[in-house]
N, C-alpha and C. Protein backbone atom coordinates (compact mmCIF):
# COMPACT_ATOMS: atom_id res chain seq x y z
N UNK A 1 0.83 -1.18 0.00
CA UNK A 1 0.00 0.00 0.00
C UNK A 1 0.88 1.26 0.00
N UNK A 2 0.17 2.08 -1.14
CA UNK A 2 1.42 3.58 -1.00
C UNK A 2 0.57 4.41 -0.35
N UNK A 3 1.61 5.05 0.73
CA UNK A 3 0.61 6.15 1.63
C UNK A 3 1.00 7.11 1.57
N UNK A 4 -0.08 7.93 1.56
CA UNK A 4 -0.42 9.40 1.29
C UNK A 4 0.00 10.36 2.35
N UNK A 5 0.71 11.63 2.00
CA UNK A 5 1.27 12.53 2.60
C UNK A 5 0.89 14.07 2.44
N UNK A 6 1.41 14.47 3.64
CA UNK A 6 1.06 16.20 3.18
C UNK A 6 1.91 16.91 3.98
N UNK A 7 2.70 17.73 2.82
CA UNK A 7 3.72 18.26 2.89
C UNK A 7 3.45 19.99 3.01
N UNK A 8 4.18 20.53 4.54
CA UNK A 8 3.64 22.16 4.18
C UNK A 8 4.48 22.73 4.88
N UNK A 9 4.77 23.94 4.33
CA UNK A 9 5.89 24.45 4.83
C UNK A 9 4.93 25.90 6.03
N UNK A 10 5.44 25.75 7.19
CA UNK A 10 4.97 26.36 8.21
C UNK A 10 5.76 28.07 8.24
N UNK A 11 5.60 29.01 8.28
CA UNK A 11 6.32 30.27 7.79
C UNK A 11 6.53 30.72 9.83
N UNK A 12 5.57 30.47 10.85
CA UNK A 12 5.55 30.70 12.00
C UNK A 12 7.06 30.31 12.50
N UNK A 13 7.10 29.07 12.23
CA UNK A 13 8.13 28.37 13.04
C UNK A 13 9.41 27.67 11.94
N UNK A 14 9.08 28.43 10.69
CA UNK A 14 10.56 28.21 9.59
C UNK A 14 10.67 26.77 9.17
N UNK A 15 9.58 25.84 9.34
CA UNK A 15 9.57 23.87 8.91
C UNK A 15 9.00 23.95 8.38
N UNK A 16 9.48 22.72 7.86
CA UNK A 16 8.43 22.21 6.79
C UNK A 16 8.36 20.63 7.15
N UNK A 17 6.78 20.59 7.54
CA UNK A 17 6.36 19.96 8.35
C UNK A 17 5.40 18.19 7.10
N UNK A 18 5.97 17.23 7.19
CA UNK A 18 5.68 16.18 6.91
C UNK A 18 4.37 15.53 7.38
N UNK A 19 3.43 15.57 6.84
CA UNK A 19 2.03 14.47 7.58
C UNK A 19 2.28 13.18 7.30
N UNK A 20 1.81 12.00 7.54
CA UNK A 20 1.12 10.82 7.23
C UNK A 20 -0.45 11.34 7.14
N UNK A 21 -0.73 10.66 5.52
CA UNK A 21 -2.67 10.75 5.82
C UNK A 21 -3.21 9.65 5.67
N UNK A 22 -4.15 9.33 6.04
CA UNK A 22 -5.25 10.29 6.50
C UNK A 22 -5.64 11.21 8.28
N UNK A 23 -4.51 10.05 8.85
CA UNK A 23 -4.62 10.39 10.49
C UNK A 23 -3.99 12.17 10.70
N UNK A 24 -3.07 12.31 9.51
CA UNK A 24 -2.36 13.88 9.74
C UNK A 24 -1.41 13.32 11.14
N UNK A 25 -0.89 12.37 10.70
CA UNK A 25 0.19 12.27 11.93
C UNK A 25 1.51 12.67 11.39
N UNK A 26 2.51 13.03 12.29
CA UNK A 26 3.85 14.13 12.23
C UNK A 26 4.43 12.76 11.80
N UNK A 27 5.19 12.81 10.83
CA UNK A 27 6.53 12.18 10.60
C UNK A 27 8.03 12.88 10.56
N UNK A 28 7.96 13.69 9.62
CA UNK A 28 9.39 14.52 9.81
C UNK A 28 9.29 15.62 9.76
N UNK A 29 10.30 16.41 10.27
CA UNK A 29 10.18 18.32 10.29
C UNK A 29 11.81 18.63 9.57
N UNK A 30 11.71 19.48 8.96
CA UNK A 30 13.05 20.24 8.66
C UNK A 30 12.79 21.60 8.93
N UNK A 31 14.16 21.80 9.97
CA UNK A 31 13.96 22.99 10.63
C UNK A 31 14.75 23.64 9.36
N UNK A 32 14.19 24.55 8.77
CA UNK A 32 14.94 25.49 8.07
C UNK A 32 16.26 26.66 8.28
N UNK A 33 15.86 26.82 10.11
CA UNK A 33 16.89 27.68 10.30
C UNK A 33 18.17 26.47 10.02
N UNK A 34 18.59 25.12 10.23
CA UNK A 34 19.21 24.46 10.47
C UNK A 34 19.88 24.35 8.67
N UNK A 35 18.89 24.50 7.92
CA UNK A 35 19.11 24.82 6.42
C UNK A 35 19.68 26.22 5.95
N UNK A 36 21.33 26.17 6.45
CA UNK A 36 21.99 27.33 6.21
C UNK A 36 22.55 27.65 5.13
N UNK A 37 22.89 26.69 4.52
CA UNK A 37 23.86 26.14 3.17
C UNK A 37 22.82 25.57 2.53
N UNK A 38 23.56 25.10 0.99
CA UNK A 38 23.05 24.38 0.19
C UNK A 38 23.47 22.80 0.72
N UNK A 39 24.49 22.72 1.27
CA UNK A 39 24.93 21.75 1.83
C UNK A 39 24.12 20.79 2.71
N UNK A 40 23.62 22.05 3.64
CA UNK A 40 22.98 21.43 4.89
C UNK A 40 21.18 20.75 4.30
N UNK A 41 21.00 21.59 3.27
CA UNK A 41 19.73 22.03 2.83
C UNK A 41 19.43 19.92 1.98
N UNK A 42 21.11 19.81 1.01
CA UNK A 42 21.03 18.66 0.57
C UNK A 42 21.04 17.32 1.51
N UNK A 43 21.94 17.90 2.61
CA UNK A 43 21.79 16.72 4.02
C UNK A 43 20.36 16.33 4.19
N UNK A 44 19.41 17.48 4.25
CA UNK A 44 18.00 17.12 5.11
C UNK A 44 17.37 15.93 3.59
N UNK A 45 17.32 16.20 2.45
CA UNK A 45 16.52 15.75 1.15
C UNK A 45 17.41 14.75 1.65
N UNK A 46 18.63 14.03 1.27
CA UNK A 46 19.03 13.20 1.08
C UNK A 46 18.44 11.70 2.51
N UNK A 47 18.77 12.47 3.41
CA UNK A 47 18.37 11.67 4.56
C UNK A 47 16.50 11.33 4.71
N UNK A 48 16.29 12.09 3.90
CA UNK A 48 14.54 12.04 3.66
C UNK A 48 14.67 10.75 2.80
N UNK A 49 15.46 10.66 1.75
CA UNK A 49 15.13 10.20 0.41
C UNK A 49 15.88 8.06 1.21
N UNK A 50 17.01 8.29 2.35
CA UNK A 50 16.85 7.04 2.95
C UNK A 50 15.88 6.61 3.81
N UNK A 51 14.56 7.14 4.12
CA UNK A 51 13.54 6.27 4.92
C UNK A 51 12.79 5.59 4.25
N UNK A 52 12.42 4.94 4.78
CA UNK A 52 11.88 3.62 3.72
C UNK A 52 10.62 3.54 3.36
N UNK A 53 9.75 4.92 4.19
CA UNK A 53 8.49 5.14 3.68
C UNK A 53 8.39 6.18 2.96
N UNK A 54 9.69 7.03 2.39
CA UNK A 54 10.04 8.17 1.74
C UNK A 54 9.83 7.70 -0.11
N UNK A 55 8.73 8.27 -0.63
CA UNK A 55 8.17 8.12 -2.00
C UNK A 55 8.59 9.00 -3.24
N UNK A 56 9.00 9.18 -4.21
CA UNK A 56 9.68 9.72 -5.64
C UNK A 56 8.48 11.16 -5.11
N UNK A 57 7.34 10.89 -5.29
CA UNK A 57 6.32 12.00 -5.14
C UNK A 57 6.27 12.95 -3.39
N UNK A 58 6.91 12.40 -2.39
CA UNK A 58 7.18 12.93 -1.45
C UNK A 58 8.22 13.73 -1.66
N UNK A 59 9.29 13.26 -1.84
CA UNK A 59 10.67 13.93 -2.18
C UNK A 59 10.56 15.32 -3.05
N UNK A 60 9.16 15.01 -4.26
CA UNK A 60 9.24 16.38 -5.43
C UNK A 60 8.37 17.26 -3.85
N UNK A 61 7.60 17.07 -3.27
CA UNK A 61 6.56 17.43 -2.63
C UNK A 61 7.07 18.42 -1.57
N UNK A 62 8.27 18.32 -0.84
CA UNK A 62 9.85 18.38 -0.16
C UNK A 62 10.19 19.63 -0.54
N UNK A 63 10.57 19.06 -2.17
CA UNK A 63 11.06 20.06 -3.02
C UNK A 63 10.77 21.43 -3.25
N UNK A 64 9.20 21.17 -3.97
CA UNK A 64 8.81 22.58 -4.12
C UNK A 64 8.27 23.06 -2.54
N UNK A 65 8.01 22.32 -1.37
CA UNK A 65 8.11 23.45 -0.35
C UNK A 65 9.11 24.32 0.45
N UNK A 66 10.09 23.69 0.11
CA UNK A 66 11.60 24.36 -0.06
C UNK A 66 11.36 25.25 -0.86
N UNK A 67 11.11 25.41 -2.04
CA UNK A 67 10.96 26.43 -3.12
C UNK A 67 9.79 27.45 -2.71
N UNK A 68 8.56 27.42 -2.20
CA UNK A 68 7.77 27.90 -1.69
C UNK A 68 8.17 29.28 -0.40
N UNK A 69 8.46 28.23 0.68
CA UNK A 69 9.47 28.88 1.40
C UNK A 69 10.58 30.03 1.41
N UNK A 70 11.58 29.42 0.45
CA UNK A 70 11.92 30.47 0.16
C UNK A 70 11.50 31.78 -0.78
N UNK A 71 10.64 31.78 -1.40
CA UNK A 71 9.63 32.61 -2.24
C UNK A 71 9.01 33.60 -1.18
N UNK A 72 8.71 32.65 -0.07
CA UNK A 72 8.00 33.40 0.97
C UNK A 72 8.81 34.39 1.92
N UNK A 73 9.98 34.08 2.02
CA UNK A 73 10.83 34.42 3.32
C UNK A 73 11.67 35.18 2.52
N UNK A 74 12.14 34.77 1.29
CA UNK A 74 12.96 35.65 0.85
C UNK A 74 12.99 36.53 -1.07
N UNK A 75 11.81 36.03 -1.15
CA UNK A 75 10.82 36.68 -2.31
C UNK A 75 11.30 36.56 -3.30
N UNK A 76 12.27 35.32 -3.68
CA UNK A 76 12.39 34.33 -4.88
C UNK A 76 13.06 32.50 -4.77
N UNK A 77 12.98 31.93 -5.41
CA UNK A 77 13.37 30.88 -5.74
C UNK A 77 14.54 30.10 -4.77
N UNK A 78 14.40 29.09 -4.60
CA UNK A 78 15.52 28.01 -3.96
C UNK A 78 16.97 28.63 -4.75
N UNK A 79 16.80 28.38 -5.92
CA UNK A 79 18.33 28.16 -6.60
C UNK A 79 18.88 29.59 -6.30
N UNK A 80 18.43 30.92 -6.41
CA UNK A 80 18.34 31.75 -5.51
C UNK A 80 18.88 32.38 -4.57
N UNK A 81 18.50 31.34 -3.67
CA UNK A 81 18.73 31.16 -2.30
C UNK A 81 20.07 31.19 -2.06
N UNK A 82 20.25 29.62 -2.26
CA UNK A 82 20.96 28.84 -1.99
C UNK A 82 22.26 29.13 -2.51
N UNK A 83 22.34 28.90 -3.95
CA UNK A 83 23.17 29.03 -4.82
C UNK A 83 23.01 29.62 -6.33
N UNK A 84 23.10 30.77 -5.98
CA UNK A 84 22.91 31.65 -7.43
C UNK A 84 23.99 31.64 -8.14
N UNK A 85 23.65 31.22 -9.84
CA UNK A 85 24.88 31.32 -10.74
C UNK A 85 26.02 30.17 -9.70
N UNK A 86 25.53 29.44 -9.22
CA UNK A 86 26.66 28.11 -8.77
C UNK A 86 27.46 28.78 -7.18
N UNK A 87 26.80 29.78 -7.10
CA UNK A 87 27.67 30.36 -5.97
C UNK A 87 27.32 29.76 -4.75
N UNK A 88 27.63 29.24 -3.69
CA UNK A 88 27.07 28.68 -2.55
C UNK A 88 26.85 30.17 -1.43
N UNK A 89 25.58 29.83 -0.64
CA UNK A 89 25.29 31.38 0.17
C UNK A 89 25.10 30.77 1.67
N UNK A 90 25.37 31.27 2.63
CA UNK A 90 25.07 31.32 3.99
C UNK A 90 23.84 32.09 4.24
N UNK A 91 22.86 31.02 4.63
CA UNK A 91 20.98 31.58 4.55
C UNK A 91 20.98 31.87 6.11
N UNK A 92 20.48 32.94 5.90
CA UNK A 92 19.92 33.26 7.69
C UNK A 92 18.03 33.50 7.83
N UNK A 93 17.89 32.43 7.93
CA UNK A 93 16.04 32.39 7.88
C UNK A 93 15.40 33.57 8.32
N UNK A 94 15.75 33.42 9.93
CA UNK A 94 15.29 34.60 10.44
C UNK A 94 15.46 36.51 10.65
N UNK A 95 16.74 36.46 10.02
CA UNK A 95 17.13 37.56 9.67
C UNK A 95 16.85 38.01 8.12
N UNK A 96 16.76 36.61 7.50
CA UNK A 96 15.91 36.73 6.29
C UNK A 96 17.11 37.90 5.19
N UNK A 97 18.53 37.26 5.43
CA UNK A 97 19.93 37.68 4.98
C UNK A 97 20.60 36.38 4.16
N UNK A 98 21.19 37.23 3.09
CA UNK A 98 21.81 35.97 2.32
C UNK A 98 23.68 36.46 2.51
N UNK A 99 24.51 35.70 2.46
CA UNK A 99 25.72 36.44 2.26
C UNK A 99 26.60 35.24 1.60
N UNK A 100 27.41 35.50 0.12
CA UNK A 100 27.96 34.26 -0.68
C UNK A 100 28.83 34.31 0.33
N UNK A 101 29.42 32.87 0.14
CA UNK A 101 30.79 32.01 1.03
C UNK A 101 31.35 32.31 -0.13
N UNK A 102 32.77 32.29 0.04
CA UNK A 102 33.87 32.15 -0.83
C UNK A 102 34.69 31.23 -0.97
């Protein structure tokens, strides 16, 4: 049986918060402040993408609320964000500050 999820990114508390449905029970959170780098950002997907109830359609689902998120917090796009033109950036959620690493 493939089970159904709901994926939403919370803007209060900077997660993006994982359901199981139909019960809406918590499975995983990614704290975003903890998503400073592109680095850290690929740690959380990747470690999503080893649980064994983790689905091709969860993972895109992941994705664009990452992309959402940052749209929201910082009023464009993941790639953006993260790494514009290949550049890697140090994200500060709550200060809602980008600054490239070198």
């Amino acid at each position: 049986m493939v089970e159904k999820f709901q994926v939403c990114f919370r803007e209060n508390d900077l997660t993006i918060q994982i359901y199981s449905l139909p019960q809406k029970t918590s499975l995983y959170e990614i704290d975003l402040e903890k998503c400073n780098d592109s680095a850290e950002t690929l740690d959380y997907i990747l470690q999503l993408m080893g649980k064994g109830w983790a689905t091709p359609q969860l993972i895109f689902d992941v994705l664009r609320e990452i992309e959402r998120a940052c749209e929201v917090v910082f009023g464009f796009g993941a790639q953006g964000v993260f790494c514009p033109f290949g550049n890697n950036q140090q994200v500060d959620w709550k200060k809602k500050k980008l600054k490239t690493i070198k």
